[in-house]
C-alpha atoms as a PDB file:
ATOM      1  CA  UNK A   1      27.008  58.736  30.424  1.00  0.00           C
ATOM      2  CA  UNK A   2      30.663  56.969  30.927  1.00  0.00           C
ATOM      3  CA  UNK A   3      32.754  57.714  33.904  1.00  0.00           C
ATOM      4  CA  UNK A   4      36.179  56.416  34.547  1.00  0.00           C
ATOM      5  CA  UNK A   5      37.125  55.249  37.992  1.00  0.00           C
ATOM      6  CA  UNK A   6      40.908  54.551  38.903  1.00  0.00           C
ATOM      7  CA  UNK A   7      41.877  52.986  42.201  1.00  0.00           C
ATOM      8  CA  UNK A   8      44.795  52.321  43.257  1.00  0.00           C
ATOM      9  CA  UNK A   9      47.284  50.219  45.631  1.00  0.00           C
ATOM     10  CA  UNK A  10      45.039  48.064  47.867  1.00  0.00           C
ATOM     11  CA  UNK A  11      42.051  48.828  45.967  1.00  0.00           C
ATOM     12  CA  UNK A  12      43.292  47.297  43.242  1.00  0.00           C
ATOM     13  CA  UNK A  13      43.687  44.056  45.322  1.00  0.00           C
ATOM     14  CA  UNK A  14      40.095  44.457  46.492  1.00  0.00           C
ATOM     15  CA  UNK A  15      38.347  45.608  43.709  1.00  0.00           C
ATOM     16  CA  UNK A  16      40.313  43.121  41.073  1.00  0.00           C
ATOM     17  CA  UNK A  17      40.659  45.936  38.309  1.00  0.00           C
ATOM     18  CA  UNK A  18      42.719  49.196  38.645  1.00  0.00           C
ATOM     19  CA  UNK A  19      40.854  51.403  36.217  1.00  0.00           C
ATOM     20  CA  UNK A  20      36.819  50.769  34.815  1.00  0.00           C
ATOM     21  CA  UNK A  21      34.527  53.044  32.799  1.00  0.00           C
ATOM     22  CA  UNK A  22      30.611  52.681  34.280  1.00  0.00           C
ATOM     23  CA  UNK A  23      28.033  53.918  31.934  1.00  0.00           C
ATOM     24  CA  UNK A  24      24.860  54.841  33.496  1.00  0.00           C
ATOM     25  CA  UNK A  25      21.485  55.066  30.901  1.00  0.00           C
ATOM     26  CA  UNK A  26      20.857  58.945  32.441  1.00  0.00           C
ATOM     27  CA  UNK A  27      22.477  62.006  32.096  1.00  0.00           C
ATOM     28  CA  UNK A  28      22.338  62.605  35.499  1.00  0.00           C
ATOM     29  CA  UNK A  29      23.932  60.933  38.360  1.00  0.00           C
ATOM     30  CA  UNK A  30      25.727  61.486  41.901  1.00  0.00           C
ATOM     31  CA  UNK A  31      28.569  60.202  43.594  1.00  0.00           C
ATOM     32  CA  UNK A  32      26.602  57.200  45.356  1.00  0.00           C
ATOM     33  CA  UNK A  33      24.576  56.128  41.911  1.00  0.00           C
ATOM     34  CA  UNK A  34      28.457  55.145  40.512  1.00  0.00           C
ATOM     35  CA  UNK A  35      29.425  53.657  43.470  1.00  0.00           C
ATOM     36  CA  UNK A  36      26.094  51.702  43.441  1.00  0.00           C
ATOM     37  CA  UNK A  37      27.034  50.588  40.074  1.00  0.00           C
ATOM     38  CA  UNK A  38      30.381  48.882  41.400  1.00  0.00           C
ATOM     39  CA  UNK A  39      29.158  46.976  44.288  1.00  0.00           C
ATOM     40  CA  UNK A  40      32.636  45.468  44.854  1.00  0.00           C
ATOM     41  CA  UNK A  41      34.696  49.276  45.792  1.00  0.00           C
ATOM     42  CA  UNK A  42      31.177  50.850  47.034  1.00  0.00           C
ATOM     43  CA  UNK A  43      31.965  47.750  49.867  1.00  0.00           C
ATOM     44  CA  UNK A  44      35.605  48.383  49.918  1.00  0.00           C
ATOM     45  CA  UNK A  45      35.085  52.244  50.964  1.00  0.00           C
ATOM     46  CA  UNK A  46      31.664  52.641  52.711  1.00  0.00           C
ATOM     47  CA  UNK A  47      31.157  52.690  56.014  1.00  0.00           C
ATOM     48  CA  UNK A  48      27.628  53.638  57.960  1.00  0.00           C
ATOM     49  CA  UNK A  49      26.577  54.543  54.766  1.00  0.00           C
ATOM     50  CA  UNK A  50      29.186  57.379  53.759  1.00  0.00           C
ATOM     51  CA  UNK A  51      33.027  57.158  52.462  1.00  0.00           C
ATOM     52  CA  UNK A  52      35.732  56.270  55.302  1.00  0.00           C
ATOM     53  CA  UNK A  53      37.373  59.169  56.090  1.00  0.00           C
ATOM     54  CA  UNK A  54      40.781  57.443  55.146  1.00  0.00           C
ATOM     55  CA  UNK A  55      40.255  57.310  51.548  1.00  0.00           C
ATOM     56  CA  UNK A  56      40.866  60.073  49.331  1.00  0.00           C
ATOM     57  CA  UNK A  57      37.943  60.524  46.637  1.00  0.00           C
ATOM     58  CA  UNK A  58      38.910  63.041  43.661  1.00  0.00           C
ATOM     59  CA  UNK A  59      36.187  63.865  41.018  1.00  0.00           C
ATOM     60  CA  UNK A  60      38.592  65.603  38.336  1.00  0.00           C
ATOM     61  CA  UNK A  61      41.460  66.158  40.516  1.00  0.00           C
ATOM     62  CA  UNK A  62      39.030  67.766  43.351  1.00  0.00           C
ATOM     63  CA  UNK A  63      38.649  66.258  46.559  1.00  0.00           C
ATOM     64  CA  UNK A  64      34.513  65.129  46.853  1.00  0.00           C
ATOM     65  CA  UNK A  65      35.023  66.250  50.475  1.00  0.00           C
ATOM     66  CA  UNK A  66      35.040  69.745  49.758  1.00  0.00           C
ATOM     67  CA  UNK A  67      31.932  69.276  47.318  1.00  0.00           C
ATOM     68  CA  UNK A  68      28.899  67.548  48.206  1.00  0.00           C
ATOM     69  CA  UNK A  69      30.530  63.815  49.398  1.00  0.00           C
ATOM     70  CA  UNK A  70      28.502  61.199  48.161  1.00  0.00           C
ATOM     71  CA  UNK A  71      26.099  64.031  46.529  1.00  0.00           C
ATOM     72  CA  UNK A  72      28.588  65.523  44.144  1.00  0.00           C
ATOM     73  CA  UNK A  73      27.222  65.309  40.899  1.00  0.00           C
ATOM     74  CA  UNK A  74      28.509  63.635  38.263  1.00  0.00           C
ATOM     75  CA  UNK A  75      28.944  64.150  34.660  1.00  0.00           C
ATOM     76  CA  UNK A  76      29.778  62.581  31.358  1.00  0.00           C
ATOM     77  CA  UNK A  77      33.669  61.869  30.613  1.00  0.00           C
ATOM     78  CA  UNK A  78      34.467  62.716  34.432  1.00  0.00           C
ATOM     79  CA  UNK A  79      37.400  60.711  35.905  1.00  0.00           C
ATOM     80  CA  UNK A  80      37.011  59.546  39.857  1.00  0.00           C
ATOM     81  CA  UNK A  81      40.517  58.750  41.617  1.00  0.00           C
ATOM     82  CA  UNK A  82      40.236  57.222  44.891  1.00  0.00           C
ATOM     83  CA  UNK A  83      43.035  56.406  47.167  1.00  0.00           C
ATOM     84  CA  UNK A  84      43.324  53.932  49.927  1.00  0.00           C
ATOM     85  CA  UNK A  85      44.656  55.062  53.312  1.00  0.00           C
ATOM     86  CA  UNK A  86      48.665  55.243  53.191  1.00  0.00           C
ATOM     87  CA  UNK A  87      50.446  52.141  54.955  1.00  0.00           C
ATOM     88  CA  UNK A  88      53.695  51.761  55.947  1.00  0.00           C
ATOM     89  CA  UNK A  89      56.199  53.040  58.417  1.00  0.00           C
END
């Protein structure tokens, strides 16, 4: 399975890439099996074990928060965006 990941603004910074396809050897996998597979955002966005709730995780243009979080399954060809909290003022 292949899954695209974009990240964006201080992510990018943190992460050192702005967009990366994972391939997993199953045709299954969650939310938290990607980010397990990218130990460098998984440590840029976790905290306590679950997504800081000032980043923005879309699976396919929906936010994860309104599907299973960490749990939302995954498929093949699926695109995650994730946003870092806005700065400025």
């Amino acid at each position: 399975m292949k899954v695209t990941l974009y990240v964006y603004a201080l992510l990018k910074e943190k992460t050192g890439w702005d967009s990366k396809v994972v391939e997993l050897e199953r045709n299954y996998a969650r939310l938290a099996d990607i980010l397990e597979s990218t130990p460098e955002l998984k440590n840029a966005i976790l905290v306590d074990n679950d997504i800081d709730r000032h980043f923005i995780v879309l699976l396919n243009g929906r936010n994860i928060r309104l599907l299973k979080g960490l749990d939302t399954p995954i498929a093949d060809g699926d695109r995650i965006d994730i946003f870092p909290p806005a700065g400025g003022g």
